[in-house]
PDB file of N, CA and C in Angstrom:
ATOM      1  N   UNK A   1     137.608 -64.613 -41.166  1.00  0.00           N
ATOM      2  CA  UNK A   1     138.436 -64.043 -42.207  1.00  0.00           C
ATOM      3  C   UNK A   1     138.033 -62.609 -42.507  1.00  0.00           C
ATOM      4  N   UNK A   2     137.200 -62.331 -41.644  1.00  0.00           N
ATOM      5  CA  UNK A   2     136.783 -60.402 -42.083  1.00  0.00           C
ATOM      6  C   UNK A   2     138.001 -59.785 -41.647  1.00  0.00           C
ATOM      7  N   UNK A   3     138.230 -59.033 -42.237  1.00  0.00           N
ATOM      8  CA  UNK A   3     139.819 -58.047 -42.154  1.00  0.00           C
ATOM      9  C   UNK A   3     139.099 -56.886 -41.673  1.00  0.00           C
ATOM     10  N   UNK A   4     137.651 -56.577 -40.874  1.00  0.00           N
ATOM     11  CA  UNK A   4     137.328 -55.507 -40.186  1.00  0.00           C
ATOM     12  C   UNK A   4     137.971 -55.850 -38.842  1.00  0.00           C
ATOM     13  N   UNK A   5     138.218 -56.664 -38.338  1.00  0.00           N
ATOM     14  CA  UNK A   5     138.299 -57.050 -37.169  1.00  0.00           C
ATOM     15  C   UNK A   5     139.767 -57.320 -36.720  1.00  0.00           C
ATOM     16  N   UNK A   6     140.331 -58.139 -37.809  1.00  0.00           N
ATOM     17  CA  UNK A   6     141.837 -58.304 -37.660  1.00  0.00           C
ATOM     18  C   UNK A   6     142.451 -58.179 -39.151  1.00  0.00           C
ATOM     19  N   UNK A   7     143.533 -57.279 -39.222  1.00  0.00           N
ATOM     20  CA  UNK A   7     144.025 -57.341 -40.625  1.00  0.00           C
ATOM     21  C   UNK A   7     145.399 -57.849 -40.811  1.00  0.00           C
ATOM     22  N   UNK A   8     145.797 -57.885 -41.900  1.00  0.00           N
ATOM     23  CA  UNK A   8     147.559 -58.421 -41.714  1.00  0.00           C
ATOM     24  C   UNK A   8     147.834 -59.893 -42.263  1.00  0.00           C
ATOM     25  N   UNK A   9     146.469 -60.846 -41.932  1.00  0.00           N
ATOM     26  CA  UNK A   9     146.915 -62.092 -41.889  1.00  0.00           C
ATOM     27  C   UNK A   9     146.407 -62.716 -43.461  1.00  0.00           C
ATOM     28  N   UNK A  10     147.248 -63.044 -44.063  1.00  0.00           N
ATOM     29  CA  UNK A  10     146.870 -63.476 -45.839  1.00  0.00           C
ATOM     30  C   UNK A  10     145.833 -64.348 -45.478  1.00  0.00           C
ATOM     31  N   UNK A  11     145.049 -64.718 -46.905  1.00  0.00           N
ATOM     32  CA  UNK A  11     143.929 -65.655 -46.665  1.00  0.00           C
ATOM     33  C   UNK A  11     144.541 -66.800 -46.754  1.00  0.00           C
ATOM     34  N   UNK A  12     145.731 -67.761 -46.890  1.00  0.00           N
ATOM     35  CA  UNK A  12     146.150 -69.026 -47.166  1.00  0.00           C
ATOM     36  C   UNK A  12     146.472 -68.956 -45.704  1.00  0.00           C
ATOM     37  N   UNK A  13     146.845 -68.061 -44.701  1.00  0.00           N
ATOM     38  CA  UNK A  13     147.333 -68.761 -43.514  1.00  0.00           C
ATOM     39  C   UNK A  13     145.922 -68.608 -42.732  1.00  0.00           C
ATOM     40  N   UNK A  14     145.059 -67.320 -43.101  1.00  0.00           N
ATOM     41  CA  UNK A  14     143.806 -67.352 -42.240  1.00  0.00           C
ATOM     42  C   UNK A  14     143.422 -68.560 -42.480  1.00  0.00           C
ATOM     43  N   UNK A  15     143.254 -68.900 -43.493  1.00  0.00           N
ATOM     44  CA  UNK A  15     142.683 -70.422 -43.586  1.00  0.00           C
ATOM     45  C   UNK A  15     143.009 -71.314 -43.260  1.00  0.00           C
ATOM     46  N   UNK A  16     144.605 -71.750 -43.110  1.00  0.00           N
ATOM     47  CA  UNK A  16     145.123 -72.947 -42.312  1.00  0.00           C
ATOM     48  C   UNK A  16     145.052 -72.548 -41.080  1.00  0.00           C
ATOM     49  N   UNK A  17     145.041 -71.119 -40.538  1.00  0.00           N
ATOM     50  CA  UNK A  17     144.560 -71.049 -38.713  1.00  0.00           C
ATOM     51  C   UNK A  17     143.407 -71.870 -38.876  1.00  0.00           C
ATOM     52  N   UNK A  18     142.179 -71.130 -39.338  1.00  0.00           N
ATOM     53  CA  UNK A  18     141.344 -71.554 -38.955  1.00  0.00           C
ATOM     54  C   UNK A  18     140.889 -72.921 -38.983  1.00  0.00           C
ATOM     55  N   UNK A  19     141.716 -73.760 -40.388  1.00  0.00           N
ATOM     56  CA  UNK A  19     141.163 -74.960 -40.414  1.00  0.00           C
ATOM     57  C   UNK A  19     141.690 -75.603 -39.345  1.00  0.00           C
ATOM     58  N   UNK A  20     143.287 -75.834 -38.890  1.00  0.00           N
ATOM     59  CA  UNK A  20     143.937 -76.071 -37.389  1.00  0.00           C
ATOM     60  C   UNK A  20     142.927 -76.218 -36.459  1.00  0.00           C
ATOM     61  N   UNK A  21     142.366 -75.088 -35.839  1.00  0.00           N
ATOM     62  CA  UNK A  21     141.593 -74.422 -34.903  1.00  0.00           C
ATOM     63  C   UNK A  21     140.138 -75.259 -35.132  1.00  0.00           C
ATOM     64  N   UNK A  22     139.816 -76.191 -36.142  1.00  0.00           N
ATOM     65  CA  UNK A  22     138.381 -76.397 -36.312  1.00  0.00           C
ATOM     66  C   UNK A  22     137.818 -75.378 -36.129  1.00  0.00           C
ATOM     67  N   UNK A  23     137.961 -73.680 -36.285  1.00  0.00           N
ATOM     68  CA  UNK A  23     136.791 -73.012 -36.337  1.00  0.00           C
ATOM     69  C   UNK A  23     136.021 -72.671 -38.111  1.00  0.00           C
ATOM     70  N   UNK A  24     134.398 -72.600 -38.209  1.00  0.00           N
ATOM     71  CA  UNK A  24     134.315 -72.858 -39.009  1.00  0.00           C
ATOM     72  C   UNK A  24     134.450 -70.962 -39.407  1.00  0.00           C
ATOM     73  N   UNK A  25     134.770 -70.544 -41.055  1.00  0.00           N
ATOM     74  CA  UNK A  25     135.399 -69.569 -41.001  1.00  0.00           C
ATOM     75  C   UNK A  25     133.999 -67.955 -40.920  1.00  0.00           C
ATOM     76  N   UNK A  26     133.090 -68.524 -40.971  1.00  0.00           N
ATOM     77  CA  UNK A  26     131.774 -67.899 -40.958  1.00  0.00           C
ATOM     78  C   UNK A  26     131.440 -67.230 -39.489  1.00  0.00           C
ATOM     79  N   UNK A  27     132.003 -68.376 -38.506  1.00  0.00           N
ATOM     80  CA  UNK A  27     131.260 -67.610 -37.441  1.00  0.00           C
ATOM     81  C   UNK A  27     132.281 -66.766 -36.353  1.00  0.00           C
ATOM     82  N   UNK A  28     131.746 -65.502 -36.245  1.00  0.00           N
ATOM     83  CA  UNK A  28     132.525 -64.556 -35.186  1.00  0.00           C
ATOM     84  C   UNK A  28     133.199 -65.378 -33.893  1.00  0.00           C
ATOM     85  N   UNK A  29     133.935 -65.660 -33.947  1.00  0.00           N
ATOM     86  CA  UNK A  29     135.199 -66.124 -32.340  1.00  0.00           C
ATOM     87  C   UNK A  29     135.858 -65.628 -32.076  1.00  0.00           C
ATOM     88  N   UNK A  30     136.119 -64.101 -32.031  1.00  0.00           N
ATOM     89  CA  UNK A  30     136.538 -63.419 -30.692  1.00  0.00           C
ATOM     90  C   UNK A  30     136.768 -63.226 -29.798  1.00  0.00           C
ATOM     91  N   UNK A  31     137.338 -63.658 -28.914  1.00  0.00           N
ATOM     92  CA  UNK A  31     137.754 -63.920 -27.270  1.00  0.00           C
ATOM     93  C   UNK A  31     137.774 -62.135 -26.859  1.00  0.00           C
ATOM     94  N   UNK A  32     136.857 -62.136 -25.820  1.00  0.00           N
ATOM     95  CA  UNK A  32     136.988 -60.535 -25.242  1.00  0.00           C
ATOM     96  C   UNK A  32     138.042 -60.679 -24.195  1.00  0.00           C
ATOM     97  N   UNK A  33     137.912 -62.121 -23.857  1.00  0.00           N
ATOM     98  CA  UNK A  33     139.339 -62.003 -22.354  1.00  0.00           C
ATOM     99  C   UNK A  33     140.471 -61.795 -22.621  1.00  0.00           C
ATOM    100  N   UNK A  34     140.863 -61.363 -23.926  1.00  0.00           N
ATOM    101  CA  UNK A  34     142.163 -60.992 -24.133  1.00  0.00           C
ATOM    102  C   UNK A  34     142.711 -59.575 -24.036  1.00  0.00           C
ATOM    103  N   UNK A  35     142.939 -59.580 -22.665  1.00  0.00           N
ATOM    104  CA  UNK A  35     143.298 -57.794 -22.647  1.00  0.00           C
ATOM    105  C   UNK A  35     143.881 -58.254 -21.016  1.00  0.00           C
ATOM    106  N   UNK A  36     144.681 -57.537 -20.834  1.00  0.00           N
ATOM    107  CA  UNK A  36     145.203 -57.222 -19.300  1.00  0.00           C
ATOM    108  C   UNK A  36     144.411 -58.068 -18.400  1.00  0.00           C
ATOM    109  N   UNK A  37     144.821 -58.676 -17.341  1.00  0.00           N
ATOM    110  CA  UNK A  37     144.233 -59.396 -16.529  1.00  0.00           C
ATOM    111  C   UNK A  37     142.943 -59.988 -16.538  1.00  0.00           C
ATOM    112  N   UNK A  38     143.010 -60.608 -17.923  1.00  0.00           N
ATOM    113  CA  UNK A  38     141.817 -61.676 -18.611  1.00  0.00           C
ATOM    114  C   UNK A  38     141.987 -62.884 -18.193  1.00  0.00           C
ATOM    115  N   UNK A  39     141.123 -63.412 -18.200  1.00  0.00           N
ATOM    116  CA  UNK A  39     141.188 -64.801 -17.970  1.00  0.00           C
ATOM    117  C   UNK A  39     140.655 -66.098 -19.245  1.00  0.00           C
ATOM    118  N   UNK A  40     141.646 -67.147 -19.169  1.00  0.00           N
ATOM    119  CA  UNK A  40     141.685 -68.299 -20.346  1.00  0.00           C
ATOM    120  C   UNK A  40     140.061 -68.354 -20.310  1.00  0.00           C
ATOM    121  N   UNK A  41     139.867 -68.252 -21.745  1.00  0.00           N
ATOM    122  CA  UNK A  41     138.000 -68.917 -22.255  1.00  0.00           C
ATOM    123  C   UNK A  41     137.489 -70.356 -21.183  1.00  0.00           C
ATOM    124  N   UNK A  42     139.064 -71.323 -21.084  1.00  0.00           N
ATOM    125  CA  UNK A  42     138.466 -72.729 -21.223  1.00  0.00           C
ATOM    126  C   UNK A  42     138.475 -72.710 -19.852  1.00  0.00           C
ATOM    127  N   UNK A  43     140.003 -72.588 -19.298  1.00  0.00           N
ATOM    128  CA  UNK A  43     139.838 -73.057 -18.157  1.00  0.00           C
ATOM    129  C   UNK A  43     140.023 -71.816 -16.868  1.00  0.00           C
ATOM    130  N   UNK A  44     139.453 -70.720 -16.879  1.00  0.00           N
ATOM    131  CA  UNK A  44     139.518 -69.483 -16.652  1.00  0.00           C
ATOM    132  C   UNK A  44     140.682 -68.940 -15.956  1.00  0.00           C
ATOM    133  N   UNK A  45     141.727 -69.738 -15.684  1.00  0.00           N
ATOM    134  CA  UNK A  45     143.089 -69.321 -15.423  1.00  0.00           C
ATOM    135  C   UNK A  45     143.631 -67.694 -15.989  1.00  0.00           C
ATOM    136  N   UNK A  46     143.933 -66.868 -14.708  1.00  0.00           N
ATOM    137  CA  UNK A  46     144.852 -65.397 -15.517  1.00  0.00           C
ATOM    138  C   UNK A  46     145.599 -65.504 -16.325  1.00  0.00           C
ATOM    139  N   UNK A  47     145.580 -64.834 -17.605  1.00  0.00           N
ATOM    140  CA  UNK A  47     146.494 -65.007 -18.500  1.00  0.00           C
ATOM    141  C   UNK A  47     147.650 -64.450 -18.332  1.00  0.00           C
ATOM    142  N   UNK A  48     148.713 -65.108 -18.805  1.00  0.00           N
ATOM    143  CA  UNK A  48     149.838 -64.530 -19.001  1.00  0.00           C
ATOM    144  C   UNK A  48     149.993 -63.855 -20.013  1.00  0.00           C
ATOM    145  N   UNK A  49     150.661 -62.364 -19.844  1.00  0.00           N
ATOM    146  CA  UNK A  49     151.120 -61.290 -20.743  1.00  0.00           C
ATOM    147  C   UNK A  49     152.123 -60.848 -21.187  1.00  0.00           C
ATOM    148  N   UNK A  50     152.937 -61.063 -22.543  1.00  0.00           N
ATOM    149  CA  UNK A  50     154.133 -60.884 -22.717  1.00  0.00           C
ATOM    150  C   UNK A  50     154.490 -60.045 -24.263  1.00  0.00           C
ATOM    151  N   UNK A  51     155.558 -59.880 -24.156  1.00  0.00           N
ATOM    152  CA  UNK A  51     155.723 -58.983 -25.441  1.00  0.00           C
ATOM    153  C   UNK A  51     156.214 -59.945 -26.453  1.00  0.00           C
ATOM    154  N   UNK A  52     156.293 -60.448 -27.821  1.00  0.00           N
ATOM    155  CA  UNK A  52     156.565 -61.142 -28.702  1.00  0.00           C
ATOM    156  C   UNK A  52     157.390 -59.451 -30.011  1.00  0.00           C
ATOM    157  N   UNK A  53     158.614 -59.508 -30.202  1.00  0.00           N
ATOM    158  CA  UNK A  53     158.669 -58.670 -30.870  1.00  0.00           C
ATOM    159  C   UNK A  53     158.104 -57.515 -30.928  1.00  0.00           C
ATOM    160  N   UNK A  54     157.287 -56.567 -30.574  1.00  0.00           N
ATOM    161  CA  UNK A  54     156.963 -55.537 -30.889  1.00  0.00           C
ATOM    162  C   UNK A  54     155.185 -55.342 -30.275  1.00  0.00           C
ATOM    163  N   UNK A  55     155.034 -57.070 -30.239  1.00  0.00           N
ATOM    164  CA  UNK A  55     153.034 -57.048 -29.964  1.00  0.00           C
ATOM    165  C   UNK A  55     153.202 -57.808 -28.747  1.00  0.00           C
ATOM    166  N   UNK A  56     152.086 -57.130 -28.209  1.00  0.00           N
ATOM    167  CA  UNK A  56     151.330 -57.786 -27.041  1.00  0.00           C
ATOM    168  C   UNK A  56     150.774 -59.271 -27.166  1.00  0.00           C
ATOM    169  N   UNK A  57     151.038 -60.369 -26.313  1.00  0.00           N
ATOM    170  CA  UNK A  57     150.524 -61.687 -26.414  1.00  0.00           C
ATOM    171  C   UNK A  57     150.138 -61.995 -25.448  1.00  0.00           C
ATOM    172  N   UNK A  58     149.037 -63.010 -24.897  1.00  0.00           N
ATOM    173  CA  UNK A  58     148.381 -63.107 -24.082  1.00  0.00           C
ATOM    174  C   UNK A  58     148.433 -65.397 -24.548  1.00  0.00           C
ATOM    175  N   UNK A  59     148.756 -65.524 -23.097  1.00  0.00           N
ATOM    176  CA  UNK A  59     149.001 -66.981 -23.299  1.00  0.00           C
ATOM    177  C   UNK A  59     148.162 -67.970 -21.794  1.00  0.00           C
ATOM    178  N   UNK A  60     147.525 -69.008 -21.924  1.00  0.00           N
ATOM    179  CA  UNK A  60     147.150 -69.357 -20.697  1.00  0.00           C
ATOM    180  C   UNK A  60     148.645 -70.387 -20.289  1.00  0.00           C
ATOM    181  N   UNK A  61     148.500 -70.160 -18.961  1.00  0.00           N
ATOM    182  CA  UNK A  61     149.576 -71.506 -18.684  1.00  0.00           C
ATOM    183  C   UNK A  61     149.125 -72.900 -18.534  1.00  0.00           C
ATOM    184  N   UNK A  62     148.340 -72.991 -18.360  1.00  0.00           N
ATOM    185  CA  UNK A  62     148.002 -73.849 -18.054  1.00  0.00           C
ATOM    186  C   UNK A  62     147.640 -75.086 -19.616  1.00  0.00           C
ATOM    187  N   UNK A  63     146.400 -74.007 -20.193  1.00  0.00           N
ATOM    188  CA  UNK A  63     146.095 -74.669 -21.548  1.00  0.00           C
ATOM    189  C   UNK A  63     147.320 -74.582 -22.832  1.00  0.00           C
ATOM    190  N   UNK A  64     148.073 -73.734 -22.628  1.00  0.00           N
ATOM    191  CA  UNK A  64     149.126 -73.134 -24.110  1.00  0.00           C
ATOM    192  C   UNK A  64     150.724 -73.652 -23.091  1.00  0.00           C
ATOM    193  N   UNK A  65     150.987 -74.232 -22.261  1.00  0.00           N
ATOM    194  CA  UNK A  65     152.138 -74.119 -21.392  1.00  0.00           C
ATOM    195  C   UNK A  65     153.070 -73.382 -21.984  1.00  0.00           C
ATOM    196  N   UNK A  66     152.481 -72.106 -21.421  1.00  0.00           N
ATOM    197  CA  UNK A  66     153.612 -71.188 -21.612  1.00  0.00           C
ATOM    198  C   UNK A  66     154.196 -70.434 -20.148  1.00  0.00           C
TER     199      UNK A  66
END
């Protein structure tokens, strides 16, 4: 929930991401593979890269079937 890192997102939805996500909200989870020809955390598959409205999104196919 530090807004140094990502801003934009209210604390009632940061918090239902994170609770969703089981991450607990204290510790840094940052994915660095998210940039241009990154690969998924889990199952290291190339990500797919697409535009959503206006932002860059990054999706695995495999784990997110997208």
């Amino acid at each position: 929930m530090d807004q140094e890192t990502v801003a934009g997102i209210g604390n009632i939805f940061s918090d239902e991401i994170l609770f969703q996500a089981r991450i607990n909200p204290a510790e840094g989870r940052l994915r660095p593979e998210r940039h241009k020809g990154g690969r998924c955390p889990h199952c290291r598959s190339p990500l797919k890269v697409f535009k959503v409205g206006a932002r860059t999104a990054y999706c695995c196919p495999k784990c997110q079937a997208c």
